[in-house]
Protein backbone atom coordinates (compact mmCIF):
# COMPACT_ATOMS: atom_id res chain seq x y z
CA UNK A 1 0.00 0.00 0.00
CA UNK A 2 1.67 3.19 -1.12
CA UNK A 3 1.30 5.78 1.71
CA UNK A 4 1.41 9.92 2.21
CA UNK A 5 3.99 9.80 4.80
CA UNK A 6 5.46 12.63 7.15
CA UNK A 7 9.26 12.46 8.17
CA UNK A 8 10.65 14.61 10.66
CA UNK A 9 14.16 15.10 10.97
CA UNK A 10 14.61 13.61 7.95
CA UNK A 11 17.34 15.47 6.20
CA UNK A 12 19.77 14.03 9.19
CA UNK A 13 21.68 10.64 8.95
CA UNK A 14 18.94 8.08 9.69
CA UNK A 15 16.06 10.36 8.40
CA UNK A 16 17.60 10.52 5.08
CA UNK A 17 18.48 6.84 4.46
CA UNK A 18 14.87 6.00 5.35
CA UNK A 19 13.48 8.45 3.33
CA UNK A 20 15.27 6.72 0.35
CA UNK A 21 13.92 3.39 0.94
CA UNK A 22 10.58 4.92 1.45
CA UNK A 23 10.62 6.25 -1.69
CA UNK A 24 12.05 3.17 -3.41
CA UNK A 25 8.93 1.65 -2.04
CA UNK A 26 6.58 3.85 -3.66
CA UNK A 27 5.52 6.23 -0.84
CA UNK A 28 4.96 10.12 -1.62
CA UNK A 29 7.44 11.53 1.05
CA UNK A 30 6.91 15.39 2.76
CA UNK A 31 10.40 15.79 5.12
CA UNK A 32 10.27 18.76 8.06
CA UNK A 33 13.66 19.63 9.66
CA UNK A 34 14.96 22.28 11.24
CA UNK A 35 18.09 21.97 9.92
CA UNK A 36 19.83 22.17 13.05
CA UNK A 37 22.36 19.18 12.26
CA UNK A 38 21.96 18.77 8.98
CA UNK A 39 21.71 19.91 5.30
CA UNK A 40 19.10 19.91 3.13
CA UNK A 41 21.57 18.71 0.01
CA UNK A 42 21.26 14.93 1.57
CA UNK A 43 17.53 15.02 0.19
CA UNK A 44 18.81 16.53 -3.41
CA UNK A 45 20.99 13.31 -3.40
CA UNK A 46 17.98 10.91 -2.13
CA UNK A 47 16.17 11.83 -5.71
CA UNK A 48 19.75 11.13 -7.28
CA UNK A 49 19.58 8.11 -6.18
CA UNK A 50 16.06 7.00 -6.16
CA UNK A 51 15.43 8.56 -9.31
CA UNK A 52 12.06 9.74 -7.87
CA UNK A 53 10.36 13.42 -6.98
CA UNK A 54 7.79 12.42 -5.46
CA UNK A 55 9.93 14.27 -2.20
CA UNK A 56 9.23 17.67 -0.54
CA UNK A 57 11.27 19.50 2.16
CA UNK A 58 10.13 22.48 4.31
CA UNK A 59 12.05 23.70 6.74
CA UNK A 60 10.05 23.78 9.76
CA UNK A 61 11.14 22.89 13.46
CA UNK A 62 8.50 20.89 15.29
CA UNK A 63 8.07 23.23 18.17
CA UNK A 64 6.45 25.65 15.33
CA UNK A 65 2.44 24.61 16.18
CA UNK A 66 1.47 27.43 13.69
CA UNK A 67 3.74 25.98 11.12
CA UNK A 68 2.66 22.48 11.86
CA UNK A 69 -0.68 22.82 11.88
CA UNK A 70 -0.55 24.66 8.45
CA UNK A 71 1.14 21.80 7.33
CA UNK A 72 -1.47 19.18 8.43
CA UNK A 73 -4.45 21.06 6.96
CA UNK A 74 -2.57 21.23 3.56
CA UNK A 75 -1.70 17.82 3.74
CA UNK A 76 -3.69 13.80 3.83
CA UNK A 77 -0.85 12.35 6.11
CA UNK A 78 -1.42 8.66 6.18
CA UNK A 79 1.70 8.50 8.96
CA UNK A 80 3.88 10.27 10.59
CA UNK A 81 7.72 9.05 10.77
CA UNK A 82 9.63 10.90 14.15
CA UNK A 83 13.41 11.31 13.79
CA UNK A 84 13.71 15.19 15.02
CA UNK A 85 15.26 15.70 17.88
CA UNK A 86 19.03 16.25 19.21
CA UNK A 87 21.17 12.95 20.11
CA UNK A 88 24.60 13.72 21.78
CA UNK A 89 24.82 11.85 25.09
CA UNK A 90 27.69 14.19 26.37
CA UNK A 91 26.07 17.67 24.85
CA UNK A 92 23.14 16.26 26.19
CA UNK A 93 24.23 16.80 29.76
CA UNK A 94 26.02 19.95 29.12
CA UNK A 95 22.83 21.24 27.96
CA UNK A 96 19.54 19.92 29.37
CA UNK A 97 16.91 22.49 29.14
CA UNK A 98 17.80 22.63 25.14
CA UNK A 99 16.98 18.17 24.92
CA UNK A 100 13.97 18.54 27.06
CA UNK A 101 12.67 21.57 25.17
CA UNK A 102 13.42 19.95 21.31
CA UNK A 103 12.85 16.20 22.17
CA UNK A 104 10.39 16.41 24.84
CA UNK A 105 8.37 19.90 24.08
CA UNK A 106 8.76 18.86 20.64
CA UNK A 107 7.14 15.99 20.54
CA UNK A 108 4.45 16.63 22.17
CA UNK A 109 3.71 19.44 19.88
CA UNK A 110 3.65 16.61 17.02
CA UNK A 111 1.25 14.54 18.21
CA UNK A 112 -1.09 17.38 19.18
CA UNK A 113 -1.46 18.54 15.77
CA UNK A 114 -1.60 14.86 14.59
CA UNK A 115 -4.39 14.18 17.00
CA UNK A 116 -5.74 17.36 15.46
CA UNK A 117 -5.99 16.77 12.21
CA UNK A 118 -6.37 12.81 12.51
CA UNK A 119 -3.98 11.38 11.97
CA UNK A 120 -2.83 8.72 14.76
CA UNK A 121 0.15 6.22 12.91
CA UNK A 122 3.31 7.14 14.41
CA UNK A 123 7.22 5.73 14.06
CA UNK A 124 9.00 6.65 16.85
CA UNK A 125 12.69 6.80 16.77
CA UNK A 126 13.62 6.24 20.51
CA UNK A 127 16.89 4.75 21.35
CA UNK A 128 18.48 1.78 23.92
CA UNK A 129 19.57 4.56 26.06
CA UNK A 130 16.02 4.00 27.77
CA UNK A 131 17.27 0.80 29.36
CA UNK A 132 20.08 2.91 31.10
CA UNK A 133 22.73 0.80 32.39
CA UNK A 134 21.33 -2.72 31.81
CA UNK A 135 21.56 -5.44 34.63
CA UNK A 136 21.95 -8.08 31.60
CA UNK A 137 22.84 -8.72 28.08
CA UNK A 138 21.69 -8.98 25.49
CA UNK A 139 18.84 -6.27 26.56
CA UNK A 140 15.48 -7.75 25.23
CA UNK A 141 12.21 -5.28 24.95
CA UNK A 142 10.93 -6.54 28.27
CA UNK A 143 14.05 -5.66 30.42
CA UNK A 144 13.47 -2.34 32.64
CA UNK A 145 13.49 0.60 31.26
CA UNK A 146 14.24 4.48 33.18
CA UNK A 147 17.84 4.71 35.16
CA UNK A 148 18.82 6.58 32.56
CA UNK A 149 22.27 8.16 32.56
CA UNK A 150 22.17 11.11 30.82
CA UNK A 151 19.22 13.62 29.42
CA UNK A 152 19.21 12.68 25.74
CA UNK A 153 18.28 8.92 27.14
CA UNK A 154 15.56 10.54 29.65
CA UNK A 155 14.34 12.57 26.70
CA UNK A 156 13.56 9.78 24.87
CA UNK A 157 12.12 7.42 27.99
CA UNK A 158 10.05 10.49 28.66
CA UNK A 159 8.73 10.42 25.17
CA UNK A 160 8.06 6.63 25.47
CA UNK A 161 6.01 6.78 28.25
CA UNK A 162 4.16 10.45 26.84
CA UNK A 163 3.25 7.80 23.97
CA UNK A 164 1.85 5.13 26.37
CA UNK A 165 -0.42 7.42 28.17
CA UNK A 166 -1.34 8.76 24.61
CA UNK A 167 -2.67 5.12 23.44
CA UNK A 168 -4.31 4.25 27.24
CA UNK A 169 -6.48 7.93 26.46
CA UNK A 170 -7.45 6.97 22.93
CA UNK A 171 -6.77 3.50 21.55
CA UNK A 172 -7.37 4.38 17.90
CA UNK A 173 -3.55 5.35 18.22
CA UNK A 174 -1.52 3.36 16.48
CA UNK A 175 2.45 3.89 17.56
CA UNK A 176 5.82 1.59 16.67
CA UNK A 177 8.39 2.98 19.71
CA UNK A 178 11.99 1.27 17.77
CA UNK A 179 14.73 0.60 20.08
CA UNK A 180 17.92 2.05 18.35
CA UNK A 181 21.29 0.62 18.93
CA UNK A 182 24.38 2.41 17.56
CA UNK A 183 24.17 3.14 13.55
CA UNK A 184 27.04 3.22 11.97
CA UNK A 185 27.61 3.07 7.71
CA UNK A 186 26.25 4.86 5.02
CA UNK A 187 24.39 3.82 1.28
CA UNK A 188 26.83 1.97 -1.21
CA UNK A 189 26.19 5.01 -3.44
CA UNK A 190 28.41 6.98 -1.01
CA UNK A 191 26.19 9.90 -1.80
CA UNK A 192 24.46 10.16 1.33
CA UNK A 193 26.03 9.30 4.72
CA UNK A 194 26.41 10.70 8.43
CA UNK A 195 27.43 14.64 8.40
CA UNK A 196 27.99 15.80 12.01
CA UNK A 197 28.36 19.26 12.46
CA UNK A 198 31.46 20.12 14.76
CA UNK A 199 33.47 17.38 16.00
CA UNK A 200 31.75 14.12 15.79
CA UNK A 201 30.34 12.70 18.93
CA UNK A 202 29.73 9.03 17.63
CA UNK A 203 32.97 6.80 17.06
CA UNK A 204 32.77 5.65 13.52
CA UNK A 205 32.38 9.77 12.35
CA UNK A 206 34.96 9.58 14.22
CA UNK A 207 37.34 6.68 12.98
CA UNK A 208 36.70 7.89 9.48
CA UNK A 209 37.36 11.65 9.91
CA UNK A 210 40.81 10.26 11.39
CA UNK A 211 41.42 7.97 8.77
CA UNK A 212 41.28 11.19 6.10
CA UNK A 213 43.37 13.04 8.06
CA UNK A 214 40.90 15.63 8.94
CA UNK A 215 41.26 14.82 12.74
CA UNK A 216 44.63 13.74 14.00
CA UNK A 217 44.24 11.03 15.89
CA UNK A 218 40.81 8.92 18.09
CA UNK A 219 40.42 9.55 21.47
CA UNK A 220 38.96 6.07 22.92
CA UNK A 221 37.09 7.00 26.29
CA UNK A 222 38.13 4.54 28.82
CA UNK A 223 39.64 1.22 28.85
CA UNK A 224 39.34 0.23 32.60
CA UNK A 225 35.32 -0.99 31.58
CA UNK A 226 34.37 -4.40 33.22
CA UNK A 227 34.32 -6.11 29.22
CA UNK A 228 36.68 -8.15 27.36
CA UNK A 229 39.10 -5.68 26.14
CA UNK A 230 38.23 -3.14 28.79
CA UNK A 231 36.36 -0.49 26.68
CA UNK A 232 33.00 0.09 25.64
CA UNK A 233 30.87 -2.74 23.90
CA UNK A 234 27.94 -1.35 21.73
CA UNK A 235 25.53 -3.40 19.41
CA UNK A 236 26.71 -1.10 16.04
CA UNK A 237 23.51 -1.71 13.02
CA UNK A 238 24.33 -0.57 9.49
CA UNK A 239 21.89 2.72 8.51
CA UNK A 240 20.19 0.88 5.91
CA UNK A 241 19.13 -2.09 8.22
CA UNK A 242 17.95 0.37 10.51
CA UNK A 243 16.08 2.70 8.04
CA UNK A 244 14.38 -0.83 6.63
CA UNK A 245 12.89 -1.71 9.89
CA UNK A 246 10.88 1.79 9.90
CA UNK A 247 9.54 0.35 6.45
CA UNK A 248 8.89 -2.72 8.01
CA UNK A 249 7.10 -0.92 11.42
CA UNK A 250 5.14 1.43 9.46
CA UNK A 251 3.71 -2.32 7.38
CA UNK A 252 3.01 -3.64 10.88
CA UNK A 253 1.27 -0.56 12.21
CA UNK A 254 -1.49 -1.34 9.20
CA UNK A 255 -2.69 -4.19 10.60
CA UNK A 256 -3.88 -1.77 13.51
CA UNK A 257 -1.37 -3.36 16.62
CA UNK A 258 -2.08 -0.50 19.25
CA UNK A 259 1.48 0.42 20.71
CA UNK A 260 4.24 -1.80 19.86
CA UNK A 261 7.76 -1.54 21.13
CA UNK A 262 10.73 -3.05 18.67
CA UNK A 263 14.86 -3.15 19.97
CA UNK A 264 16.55 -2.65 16.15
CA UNK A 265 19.73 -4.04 16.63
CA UNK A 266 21.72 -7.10 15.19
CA UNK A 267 22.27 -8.66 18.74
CA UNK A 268 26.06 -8.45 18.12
CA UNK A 269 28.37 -6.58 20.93
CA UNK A 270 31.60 -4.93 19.31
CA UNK A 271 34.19 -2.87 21.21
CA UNK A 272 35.31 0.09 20.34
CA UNK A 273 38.89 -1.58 19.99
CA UNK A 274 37.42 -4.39 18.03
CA UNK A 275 36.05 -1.60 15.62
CA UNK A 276 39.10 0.17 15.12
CA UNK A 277 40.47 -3.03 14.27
CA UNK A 278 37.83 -3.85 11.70
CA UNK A 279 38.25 -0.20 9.99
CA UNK A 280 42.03 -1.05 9.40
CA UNK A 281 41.73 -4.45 8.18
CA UNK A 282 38.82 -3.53 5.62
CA UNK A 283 40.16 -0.45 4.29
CA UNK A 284 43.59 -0.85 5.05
CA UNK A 285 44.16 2.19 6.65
CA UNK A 286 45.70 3.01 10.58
CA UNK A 287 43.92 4.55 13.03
CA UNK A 288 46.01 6.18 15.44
CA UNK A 289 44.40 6.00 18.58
CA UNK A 290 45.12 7.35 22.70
CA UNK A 291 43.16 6.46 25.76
CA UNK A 292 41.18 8.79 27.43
CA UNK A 293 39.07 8.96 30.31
CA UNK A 294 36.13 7.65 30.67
CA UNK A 295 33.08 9.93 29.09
CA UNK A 296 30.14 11.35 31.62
CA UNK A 297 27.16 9.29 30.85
CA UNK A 298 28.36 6.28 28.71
CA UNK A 299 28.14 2.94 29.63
CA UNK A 300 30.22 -0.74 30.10
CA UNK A 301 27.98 -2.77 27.26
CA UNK A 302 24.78 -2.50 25.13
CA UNK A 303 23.74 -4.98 22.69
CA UNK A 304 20.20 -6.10 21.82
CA UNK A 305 18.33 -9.05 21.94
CA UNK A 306 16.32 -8.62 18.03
CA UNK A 307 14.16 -11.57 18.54
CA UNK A 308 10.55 -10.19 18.47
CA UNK A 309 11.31 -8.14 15.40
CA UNK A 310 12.14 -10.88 13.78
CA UNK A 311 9.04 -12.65 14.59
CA UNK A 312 6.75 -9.95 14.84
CA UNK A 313 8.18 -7.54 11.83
CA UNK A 314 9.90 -10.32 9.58
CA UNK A 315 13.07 -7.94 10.23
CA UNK A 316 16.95 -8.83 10.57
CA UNK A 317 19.84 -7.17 10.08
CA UNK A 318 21.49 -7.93 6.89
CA UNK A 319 24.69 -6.20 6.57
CA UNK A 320 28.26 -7.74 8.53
CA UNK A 321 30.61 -5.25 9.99
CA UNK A 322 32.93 -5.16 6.46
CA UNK A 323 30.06 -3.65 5.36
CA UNK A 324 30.13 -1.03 8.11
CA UNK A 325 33.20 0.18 7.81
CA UNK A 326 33.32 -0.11 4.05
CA UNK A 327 30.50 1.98 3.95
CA UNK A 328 31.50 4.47 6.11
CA UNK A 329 34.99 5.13 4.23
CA UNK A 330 33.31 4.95 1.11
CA UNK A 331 31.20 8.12 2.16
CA UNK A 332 33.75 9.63 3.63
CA UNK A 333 36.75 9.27 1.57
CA UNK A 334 33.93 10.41 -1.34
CA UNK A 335 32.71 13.32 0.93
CA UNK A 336 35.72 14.28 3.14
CA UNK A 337 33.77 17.81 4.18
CA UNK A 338 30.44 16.07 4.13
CA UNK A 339 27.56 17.44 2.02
C-alpha cells in the first residue's frame, strides 16, 4: 500500500536513508527539519539516487504549532515518521533544558497537531539509552526501562512513556516505539552518509574523519570498563538495516497493533577496539588511537536481543561489519567535508 507519509528530521543521517527506501517503495514523502544538524543537500541526493520526486522538504522545526498545523491542513498524512530531535549523550548533559525543550516539548507538539488533524500512525525513533545501564545482556524489549544516565536517554524514555499514556487515552492510536542501537555506515552510493556538524560525537564519524586526516588522531574513552578488552561494547547496526525496519514498522502498524515496542539491533556486541580493528583491516588504513578517560554518561555494554522483530516484523539485520566500515569510508573518503 503506497502511503502519504510525514518524516521529521529527515534530512539528518537516519532520516535521510529512510526516506530513500521509502521512496524506493513507492511512498509520496513530505520531510520537516529544522536543519539544526543537517543539510538539506542529503535530500537533493535521495532523488539522485532513487530517481524519484515524489519528495518535498520544508524547513520547519517541530516546536512551530502554527507551522505544523498549516502543514497538516494542507496535507492527507497517512503517517507520521519521528526522527527530530538532538542525540549527543555528552552535549546532552552539558545542555539539558535545550533536549527537554526539542525532544520532549517537541514531541508533544507533534502529536497534538496529529491528534488534530487525525492522523494517529506514528514511528518513533527512541533509542536503547532508555534501558540505562542494563543489569543483563543482550537487553530484550521486556528488560526495565528508566535509570537513565544522561538527558538525551531521559528525553527519549520520557517520550516513550508520553506515547503510552497517549494510546491508554485513545486506543485508535496506532504507535511503533523502535529501540535504536548504535548506527554506523552509510548507502553503497556513497552519496548520502552521516554529516555531524562540529566534531563528531559518535565513534565511527569519528574513525573515518581520522582515517582522512581531517582529525589527527581517536580519542577512545576509557579502557578500565568491566568487558573483554576493557572499553566500551555497543551493538553497532548498518543505517540501511535500521532505516528498513521503519519500512517494516510502518507495514506492521497497518494491521492496527495498538502500541508496539521493537529493539533494532543485530544482537552483536563490538568494542570500540574491536572496531578500530575492523576499519584497518577492511580499508587498510591506521587509526592512530590514545586512551582517554572515561566519558560522563556512557556505559560498560549494550547490545540487543532482536528476537521479536524478527518474529513480529519479519526484520533482521542484513549487513556484517565489512560492510560497516566499508560503507562508512566509502562516504567519507567520497565526501571528506560532508555534504
Amino acid at each position: 500500500m503506497n502511503m502519504n507519509i510525514l518524516v521529521t528530521g529527515g534530512t539528518g543521517y537516519i532520516g535521510s536513508h529512510t526516506v530513500l527506501l521509502l521512496l524506493e517503495a513507492g511512498h509520496t514523502v513530505t520531510v520537516i527539519d529544522n536543519l539544526c544538524n543537517s543539510s538539506p543537500e542529503s535530500l537533493n541526493r535521495v532523488k539522485n539516487i532513487t530517481g524519484k520526486n515524489n519528495l518535498e522538504f520544508i524547513e520547519l522545526d517541530i516546536r512551530d504549532v502554527g507551522g505544523l498545523e498549516s502543514l497538516f491542513s494542507a496535507n492527507n498524512f497517512d503517517a507520521v515518521v519521528h526522527f527530530a530531535g538532538l542525540k549527543a549523550v555528552g552535549e546532552s548533559t552539558e545542555k539539558p533544558l535545550e533536549y527537554y525543550d526539542n525532544n520532549v516539548g517537541g514531541t508533544t507538539i507533534l502529536c497534538e497537531a496529529m491528534k488534530n488533524s487525525g492522523v494517529k500512525t506514528l514511528v518513533f525513533s527512541s533509542s536503547a539509552t532508555v534501558y540505562g545501564d542494563p543489569e543483563t545482556v543482550p537487553i530484550t524489549e521486556s528488560a526495565p526501562t528508566g535509570g537513565t544516565t544522561n538527558p538525551y536517554g531521559t528525553s527519549k524514555l520520557m517520550i516513550e512513556q508520553m506515547l503510552e499514556d497517549l494510546y491508554k487515552s485513545d486506543n485508535s492510536w496506532n504507535i511503533a516505539r523502535l529501540r535504536y542501537f548504535n548506527p554506523v555506515g552509510a548507502h553503497s552510493s556513497g552519496l548520502i552518509g552521516e554529516d555531524p556538524s562540529g566534531i563528531p560525537n559518535n565513534l565511527m564519524p569519528y574513525i573515518t574523519q581520522v582515517a582522512s586526516g581531517k582529525l589527527e588522531q581517536l580519542s577512545v574513552f576509557g579502557d578500565d570498563y568491566d568487558t573483554p578488552d576493557g572499553t566500551g561494547v555497543r551493538d553497532y547496526i548498518h543505517v540501511i538495516d535500521l532505516a528498513n525496519g521503519h519500512l517494516k514498522a510502518l507495514d506492521k502498524l497497518i494491521s492496527n497493533p495498538g502500541l508496539v515496542t521493537y529493539n533494532l539491533g543485530t544482537g552483536n556486541g563490538y568494542s570500540v577496539l574491536d572496531m578500530i580493528r575492523a576499519f584497518e583491516e577492511t580499508n587498510g588504513i591506521k587509526i592512530p588511537h590514545k586512551i582517554a578517560p572515561r566519558r560522563e554518561g556512557d556505559i560498560a555494554s549494550c547490545y540487543a536481543d532482536p528476537t521479536r522483530a524478527k518474529n513480529e516484523l519479519s526484520w533482521q539485520a542484513q549487513k556484517d561489519l565489512r560492510d560497516m566500515v566499508g560503507d562508512a569510508w566509502n562516504w567519507q573518503s567520497k565526501n571528506p567535508t560532508g555534504y
